[in-house]
Protein backbone atom coordinates (compact mmCIF):
# COMPACT_ATOMS: atom_id res chain seq x y z
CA UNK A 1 -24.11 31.63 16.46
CA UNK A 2 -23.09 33.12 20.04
CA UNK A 3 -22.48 37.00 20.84
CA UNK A 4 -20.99 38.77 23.44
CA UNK A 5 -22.06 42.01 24.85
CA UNK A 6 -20.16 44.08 26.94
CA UNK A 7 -22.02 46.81 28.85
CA UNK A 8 -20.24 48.68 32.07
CA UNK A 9 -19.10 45.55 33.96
CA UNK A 10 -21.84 43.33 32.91
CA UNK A 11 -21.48 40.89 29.87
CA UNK A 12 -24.26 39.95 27.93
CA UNK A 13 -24.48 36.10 25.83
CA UNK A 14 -26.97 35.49 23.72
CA UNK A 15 -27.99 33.16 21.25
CA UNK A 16 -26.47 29.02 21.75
CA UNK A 17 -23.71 27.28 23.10
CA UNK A 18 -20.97 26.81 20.26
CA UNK A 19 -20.81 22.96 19.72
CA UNK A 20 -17.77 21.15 20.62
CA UNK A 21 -15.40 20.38 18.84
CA UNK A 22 -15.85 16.86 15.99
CA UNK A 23 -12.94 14.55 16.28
CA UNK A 24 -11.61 12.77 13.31
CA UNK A 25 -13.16 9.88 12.53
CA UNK A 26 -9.41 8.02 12.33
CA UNK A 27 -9.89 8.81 16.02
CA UNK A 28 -13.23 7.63 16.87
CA UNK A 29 -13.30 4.54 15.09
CA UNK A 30 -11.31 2.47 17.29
CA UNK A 31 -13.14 3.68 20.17
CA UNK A 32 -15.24 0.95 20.68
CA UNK A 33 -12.39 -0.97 21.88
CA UNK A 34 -13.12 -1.84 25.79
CA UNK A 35 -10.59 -1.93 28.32
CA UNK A 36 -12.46 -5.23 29.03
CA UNK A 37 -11.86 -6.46 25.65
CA UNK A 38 -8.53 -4.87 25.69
CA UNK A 39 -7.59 -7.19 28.25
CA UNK A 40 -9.59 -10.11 26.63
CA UNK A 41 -7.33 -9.76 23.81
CA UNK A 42 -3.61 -9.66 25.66
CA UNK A 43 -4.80 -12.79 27.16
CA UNK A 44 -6.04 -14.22 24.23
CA UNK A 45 -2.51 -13.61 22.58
CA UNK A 46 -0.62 -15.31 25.34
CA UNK A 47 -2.70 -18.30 25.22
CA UNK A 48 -1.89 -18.11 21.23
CA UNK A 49 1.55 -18.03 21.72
CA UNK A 50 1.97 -20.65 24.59
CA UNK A 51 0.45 -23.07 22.30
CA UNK A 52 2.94 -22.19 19.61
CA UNK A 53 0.91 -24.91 17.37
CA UNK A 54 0.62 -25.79 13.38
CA UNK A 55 -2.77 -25.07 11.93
CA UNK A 56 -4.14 -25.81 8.82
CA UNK A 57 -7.41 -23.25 8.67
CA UNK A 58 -10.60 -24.23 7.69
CA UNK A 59 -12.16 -20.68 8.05
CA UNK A 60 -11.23 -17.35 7.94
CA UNK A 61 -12.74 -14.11 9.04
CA UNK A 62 -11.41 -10.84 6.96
CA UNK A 63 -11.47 -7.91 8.43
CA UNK A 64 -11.19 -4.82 5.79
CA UNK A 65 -11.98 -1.43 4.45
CA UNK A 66 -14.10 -0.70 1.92
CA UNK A 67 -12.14 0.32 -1.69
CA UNK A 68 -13.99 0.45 -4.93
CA UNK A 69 -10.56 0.20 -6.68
CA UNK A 70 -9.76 -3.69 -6.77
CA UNK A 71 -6.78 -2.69 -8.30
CA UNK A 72 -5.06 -0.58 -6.27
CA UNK A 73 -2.09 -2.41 -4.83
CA UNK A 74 -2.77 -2.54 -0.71
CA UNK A 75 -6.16 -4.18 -1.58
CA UNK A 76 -5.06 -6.59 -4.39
CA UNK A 77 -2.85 -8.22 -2.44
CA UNK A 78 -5.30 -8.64 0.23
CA UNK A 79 -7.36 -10.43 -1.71
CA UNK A 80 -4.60 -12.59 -3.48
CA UNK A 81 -4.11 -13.55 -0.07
CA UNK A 82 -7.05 -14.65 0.42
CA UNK A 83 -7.43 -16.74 -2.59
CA UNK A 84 -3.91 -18.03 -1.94
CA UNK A 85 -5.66 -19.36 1.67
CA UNK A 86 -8.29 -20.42 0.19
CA UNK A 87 -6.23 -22.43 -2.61
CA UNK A 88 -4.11 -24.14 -0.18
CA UNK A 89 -6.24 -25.07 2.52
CA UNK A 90 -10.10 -24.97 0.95
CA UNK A 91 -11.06 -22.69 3.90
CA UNK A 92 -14.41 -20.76 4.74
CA UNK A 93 -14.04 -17.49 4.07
CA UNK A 94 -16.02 -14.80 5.76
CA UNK A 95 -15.36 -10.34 4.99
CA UNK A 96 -16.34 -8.20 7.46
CA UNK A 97 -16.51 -4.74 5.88
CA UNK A 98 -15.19 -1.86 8.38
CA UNK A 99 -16.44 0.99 8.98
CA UNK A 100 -19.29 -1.24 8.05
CA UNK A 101 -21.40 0.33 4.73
CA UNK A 102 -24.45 2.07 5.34
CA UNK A 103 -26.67 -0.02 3.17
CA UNK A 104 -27.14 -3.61 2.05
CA UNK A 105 -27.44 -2.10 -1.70
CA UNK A 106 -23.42 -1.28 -1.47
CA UNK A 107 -22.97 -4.96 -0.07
CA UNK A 108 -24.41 -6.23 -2.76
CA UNK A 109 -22.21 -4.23 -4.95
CA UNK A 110 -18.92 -4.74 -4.11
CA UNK A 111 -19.47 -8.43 -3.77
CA UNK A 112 -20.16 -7.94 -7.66
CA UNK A 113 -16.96 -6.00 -8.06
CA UNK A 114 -15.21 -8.19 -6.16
CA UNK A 115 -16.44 -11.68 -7.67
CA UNK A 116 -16.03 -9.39 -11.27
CA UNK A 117 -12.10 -9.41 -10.30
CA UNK A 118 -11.52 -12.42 -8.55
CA UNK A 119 -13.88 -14.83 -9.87
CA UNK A 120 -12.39 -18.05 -8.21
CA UNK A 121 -12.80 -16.83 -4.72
CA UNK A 122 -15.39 -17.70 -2.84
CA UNK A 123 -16.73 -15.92 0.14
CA UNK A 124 -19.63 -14.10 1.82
CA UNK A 125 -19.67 -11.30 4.00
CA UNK A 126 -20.64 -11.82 7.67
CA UNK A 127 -20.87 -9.24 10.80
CA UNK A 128 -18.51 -10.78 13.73
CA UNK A 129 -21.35 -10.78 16.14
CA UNK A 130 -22.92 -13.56 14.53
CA UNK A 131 -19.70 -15.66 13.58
CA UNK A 132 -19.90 -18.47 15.92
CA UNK A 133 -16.22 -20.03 15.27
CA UNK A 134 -13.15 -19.56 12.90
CA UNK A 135 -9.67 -20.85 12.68
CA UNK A 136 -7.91 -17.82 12.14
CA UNK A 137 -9.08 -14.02 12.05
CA UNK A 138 -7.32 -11.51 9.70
CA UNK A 139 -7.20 -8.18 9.96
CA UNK A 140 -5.53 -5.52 7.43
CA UNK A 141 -5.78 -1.93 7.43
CA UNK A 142 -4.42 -0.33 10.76
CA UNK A 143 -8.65 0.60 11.79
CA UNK A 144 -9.36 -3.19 11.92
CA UNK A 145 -6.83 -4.34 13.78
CA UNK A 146 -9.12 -2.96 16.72
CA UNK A 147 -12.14 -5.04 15.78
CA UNK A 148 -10.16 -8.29 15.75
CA UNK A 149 -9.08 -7.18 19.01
CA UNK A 150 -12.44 -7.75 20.18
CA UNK A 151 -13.07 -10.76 18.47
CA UNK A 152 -11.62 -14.00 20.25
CA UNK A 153 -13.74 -16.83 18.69
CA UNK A 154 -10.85 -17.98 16.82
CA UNK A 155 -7.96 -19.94 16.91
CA UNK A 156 -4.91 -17.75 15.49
CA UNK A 157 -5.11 -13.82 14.97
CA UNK A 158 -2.83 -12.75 11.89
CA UNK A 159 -2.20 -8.88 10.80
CA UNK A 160 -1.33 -8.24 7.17
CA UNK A 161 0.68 -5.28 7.57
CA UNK A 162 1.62 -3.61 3.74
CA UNK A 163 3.38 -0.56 5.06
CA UNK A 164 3.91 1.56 7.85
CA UNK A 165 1.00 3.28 8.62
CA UNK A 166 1.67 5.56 11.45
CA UNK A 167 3.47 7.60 8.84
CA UNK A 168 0.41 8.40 6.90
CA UNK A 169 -0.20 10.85 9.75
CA UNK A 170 1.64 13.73 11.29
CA UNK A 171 2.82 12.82 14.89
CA UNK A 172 0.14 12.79 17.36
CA UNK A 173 -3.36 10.87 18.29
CA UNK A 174 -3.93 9.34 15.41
CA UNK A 175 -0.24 7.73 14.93
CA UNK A 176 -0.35 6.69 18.63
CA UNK A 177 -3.14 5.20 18.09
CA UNK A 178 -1.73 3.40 14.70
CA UNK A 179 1.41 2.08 17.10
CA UNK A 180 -1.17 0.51 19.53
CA UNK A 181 -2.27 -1.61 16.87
CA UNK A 182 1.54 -3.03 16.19
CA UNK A 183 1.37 -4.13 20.09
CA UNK A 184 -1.83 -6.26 20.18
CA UNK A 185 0.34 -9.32 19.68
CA UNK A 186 -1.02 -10.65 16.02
CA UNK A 187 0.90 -13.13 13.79
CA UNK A 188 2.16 -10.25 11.60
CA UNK A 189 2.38 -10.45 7.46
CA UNK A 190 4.61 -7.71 5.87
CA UNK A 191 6.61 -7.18 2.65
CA UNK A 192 10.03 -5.77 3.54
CA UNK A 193 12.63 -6.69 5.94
CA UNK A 194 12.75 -3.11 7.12
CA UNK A 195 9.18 -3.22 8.12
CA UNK A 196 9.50 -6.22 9.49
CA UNK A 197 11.94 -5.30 11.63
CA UNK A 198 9.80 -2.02 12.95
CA UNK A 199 6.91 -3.70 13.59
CA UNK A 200 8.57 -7.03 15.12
CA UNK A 201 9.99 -4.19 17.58
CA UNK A 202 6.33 -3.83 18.87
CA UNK A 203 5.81 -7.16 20.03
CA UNK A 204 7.16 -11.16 20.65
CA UNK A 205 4.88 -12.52 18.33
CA UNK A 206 6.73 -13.95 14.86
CA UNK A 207 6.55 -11.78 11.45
CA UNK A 208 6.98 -12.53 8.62
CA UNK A 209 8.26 -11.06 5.73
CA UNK A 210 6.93 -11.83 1.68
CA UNK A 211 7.83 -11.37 -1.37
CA UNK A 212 4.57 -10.45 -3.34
CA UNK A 213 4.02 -10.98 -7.10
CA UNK A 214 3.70 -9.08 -10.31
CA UNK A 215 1.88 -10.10 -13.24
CA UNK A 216 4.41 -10.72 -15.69
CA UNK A 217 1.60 -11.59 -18.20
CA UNK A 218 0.37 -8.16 -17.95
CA UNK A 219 4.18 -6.33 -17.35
CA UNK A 220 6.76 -7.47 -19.40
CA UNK A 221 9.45 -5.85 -21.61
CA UNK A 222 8.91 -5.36 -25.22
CA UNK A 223 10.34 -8.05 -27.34
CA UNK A 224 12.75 -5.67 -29.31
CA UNK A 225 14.19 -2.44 -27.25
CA UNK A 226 17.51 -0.04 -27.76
CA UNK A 227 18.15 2.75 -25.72
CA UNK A 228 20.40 4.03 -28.05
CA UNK A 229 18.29 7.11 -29.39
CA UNK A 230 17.89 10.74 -29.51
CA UNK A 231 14.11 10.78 -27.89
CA UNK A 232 13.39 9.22 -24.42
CA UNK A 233 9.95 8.80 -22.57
CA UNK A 234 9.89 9.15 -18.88
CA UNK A 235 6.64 8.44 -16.60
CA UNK A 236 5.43 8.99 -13.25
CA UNK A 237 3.37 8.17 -10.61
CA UNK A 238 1.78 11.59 -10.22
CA UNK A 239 -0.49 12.15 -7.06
CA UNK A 240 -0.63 15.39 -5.40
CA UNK A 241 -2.90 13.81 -3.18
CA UNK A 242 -1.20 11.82 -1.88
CA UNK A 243 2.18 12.70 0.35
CA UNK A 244 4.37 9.92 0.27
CA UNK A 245 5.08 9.81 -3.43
CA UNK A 246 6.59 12.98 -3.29
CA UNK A 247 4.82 14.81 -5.69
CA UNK A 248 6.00 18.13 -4.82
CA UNK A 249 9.69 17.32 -5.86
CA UNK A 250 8.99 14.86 -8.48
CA UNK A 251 7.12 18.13 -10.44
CA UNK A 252 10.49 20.19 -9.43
CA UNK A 253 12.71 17.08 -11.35
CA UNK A 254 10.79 16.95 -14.55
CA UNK A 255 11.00 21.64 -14.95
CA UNK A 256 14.80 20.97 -14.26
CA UNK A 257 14.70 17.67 -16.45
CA UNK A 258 12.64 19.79 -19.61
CA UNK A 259 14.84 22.78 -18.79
CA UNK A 260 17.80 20.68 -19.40
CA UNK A 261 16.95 18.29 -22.06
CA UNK A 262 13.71 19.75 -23.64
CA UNK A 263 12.42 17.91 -26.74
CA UNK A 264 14.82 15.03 -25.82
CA UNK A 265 12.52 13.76 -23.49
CA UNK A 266 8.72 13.01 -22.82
CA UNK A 267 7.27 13.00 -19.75
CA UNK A 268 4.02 11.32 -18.90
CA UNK A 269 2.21 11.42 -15.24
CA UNK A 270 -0.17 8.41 -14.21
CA UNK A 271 -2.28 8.01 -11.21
CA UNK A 272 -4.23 10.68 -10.47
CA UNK A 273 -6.60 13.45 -12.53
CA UNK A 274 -5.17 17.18 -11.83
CA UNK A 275 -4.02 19.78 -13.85
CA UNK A 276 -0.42 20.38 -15.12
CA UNK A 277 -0.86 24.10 -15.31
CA UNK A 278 -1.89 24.29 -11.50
CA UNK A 279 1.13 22.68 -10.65
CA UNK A 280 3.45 24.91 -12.96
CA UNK A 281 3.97 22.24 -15.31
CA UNK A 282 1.61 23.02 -18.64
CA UNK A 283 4.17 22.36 -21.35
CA UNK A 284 6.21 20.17 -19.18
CA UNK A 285 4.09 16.81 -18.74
CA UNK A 286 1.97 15.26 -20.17
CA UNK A 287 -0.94 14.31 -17.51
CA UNK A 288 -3.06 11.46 -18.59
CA UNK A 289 -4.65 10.53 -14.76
CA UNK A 290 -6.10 7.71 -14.21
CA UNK A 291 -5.36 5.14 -16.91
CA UNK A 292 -8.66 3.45 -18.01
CA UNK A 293 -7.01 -0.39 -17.90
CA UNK A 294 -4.69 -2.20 -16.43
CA UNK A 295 -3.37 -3.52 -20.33
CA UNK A 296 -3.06 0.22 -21.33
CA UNK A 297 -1.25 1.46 -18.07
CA UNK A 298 1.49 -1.65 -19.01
CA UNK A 299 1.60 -0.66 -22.93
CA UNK A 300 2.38 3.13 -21.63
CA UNK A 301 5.03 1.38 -19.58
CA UNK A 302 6.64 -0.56 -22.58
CA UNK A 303 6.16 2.38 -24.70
CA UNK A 304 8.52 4.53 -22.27
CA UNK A 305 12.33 4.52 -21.30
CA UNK A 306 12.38 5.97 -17.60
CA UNK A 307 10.07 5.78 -14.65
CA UNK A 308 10.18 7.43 -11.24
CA UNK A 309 8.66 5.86 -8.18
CA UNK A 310 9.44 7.56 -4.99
CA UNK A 311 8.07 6.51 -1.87
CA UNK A 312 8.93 7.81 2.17
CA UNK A 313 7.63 4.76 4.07
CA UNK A 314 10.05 1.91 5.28
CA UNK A 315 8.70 -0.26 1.99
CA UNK A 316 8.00 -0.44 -1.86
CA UNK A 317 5.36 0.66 -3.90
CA UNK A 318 3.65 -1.99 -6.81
CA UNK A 319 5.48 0.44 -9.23
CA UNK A 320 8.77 -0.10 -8.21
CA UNK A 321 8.09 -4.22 -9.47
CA UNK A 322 5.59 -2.95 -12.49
CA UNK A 323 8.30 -0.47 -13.75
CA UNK A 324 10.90 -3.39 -13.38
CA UNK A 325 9.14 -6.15 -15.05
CA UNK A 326 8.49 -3.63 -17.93
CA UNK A 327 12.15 -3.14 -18.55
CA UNK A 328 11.92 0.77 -17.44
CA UNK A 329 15.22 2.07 -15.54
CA UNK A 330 13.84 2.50 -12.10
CA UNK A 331 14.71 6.24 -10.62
CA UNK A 332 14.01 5.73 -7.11
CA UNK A 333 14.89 6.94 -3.76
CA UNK A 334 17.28 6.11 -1.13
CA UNK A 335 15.41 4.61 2.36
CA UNK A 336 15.97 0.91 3.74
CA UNK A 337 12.35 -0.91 2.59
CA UNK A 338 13.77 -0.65 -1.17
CA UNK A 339 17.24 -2.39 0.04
CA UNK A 340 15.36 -6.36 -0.05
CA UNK A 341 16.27 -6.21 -4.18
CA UNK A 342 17.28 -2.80 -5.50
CA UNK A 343 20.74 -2.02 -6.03
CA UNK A 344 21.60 1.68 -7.45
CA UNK A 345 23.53 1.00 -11.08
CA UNK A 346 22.43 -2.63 -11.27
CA UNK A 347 19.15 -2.75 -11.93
CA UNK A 348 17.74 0.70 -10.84
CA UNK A 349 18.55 4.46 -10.23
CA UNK A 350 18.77 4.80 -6.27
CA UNK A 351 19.16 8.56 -5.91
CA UNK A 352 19.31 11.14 -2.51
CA UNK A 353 16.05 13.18 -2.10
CA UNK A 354 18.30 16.39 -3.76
CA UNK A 355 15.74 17.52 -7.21
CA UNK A 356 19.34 18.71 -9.02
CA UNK A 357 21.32 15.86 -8.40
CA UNK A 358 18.31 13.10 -9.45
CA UNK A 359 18.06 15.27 -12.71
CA UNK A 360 21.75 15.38 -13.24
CA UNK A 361 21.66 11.39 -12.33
CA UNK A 362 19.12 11.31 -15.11
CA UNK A 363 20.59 13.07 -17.68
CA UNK A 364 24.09 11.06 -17.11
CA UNK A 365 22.01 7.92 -17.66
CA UNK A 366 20.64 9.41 -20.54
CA UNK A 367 23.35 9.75 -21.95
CA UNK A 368 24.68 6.08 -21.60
CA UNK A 369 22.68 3.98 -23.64
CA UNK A 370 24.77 0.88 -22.45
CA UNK A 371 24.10 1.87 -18.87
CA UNK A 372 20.44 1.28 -19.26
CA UNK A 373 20.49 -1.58 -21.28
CA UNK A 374 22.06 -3.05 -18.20
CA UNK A 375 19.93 -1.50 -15.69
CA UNK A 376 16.90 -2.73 -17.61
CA UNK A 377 18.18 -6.04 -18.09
CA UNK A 378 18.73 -6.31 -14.14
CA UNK A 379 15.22 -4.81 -13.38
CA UNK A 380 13.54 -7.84 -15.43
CA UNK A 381 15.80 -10.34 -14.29
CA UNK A 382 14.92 -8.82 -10.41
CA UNK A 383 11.40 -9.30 -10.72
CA UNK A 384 11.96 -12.98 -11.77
CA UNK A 385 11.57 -13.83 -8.08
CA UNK A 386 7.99 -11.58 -7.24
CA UNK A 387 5.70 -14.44 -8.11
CA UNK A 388 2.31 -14.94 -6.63
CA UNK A 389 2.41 -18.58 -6.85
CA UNK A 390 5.81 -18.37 -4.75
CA UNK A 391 4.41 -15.89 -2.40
CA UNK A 392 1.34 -17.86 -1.74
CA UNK A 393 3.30 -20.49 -0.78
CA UNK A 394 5.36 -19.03 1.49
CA UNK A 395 2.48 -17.24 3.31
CA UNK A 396 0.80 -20.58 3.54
CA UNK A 397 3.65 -22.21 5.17
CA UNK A 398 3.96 -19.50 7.43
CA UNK A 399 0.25 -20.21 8.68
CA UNK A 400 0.98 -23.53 9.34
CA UNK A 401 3.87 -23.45 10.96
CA UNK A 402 5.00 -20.07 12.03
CA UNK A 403 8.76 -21.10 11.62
């Protein structure tokens, strides 16, 4: 604490200096960067690129945040990847956790969790200082794209780029700093061709856009389904938390959906523990958070009619495909990383950001049972082509040969 006395024309401080100021972390993480290094890097990239040759890796090193949910979609598919690499070409494979964890107890954890859910890969963790040589160095979330920046014992440099991320801030430091990442040069993997296209705009170096998978084991459409009915279920992905599903209008939609429709339709929010009533929807929907398994979430999603997905970054979200696959009508919004494979009125609901014209859109479908039998029938037939097996391959090839 600090005062200030004011006595005549003397002032008076007493007590101790206020302490400056802590910076977000998102800000001092990628300090440790160098200019040195900086530079290491550019030229590092240039050699890359001159030699412009095939490669089929032998190691890997991983760079990647820590997530205790193996499921959630970003780090699922990192680890896919991985397995895919490692199924196709036998390689090493080495993690480096970052921000590293603070003790060897949580190591020894989420190798558990992770061996738990992937039991065929095979890896070990590894800090880069003591990684004497790798074929190719991988980096994922936007934070370790600076510590493969500093790490040149490798052959190739590849950045698996799942969305983009210098919207998941508000303009400033931290987004500038996201952009810097886009221009270190990296072999870039990304899943839309509107991504692709922003973050090949950073650089020369090739991108290249998948198609991931969905487990159609786990989401498929029930064997016997008519939308011709008086009672309809709709679900959501419902996290306030988090801004880019657009939870805020979604919660608008379903009081002008129940205002309009009331018992005729259900509606169910997944995703996220909170509280209808704080939200002014007690009475409206049905919150049941965070779903305890992946075979329950997918028998919700064959159990219901209607699923919103909205999403504000230049991609898709895993429950655009899961929704698909299940036979749901897709109500989703308009922006150019959906464009790849949904088409509004063939196999999904592409509506304008407007919360009375999606429920109107809604209601009209509703009210068209032959509608969505054909938009269903075009959402599974859609997610014929997301296959891991085919994306695997196509990544793989990629590596090799960066045609």
């Amino acid at each position: 604490m600090r005062l200030k006395l004011k006595i005549g024309r003397f002032k008076i401080k007493l007590g101790y200096p206020q302490e400056p100021a802590a910076f977000p972390c998102e800000i001092m993480l990628p300090q440790s960067l160098t200019a040195r290094q900086y530079d290491e890097n550019k030229t590092f990239v240039e050699t890359m690129l001159q030699r412009n040759e095939t490669l089929v890796p032998q190691s890997c090193l991983c760079f990647l945040p820590y997530c205790p949910n193996l499921e959630a979609g970003g780090i699922k598919t990192i680890f896919l990847m991985l397995q895919a690499l490692q199924d196709n070409f036998g390689i090493r494979l080495l993690i480096n956790v970052f921000p590293p964890l603070d003790k060897a107890e949580k190591y020894a954890e989420y190798a558990a969790a992770i061996r738990r859910r992937f039991p065929e890969l095979d890896f070990e963790f590894a800090e880069p200082d003591k990684v004497e040589y790798v074929d190719i160095g991988l980096c994922t979330l936007w934070i370790t794209a600076f510590e493969l920046a500093k790490f040149n014992r490798c052959r190739q440099k590849y950045y698996l780029v799942q969305d983009y991320e210098t919207l998941f801030y508000p303009s400033g430091s931290v987004a500038a700093l996201v952009d810097e990442t886009y221009k270190f040069g990296f072999y870039t993997l990304t899943n839309s061709q509107r991504l692709a296209e922003i973050v090949g705009s950073f650089s020369q170096t090739a991108v290249f856009r998948y198609l991931p998978g969905v487990d159609k084991t786990l989401y498929y459409p029930p064997a016997a389904k008519s939308f011709a009915k008086d009672g309809f279920q709709l679900v959501f992905y419902g996290r306030p938390s988090n801004p880019r599903n657009c939870f805020e209008l979604t919660a608008l939609i379903c009081r002008r959906l129940k205002e309009a429709l009331g018992e005729k339709i259900k509606i169910v929010s997944v995703g996220e523990d909170y509280s209808p009533r704080q939200y002014g929807l007690h009475g409206i929907v049905e919150n049941r958070g965070r779903v305890g398994s992946m075979r329950e979430l997918a028998e919700l999603y064959r159990q219901s009619d209607l699923g919103i997905s909205f999403i504000t970054t230049p991609t898709f979200s895993y429950q655009h495909l899961e929704y698909m696959a299940s036979g749901l009508c897709l109500i989703t919004n308009e922006q150019p990383g959906i464009s790849d494979f949904i088409r509004d009125g063939e196999n999904a609901v592409v509506c304008p950001m407007i919360v009375d014209v999606v429920a109107r859109r809604i209601a009209e479908l509703l009210a068209s049972p032959r509608q969505m039998e054909k938009i269903s029938r075009g959402a599974v037939e859609t997610t014929q082509n997301f296959d891991w097996e085919k994306c695997a391959a196509s990544v793989c090839r990629f590596v090799e040969s960066k045609k």
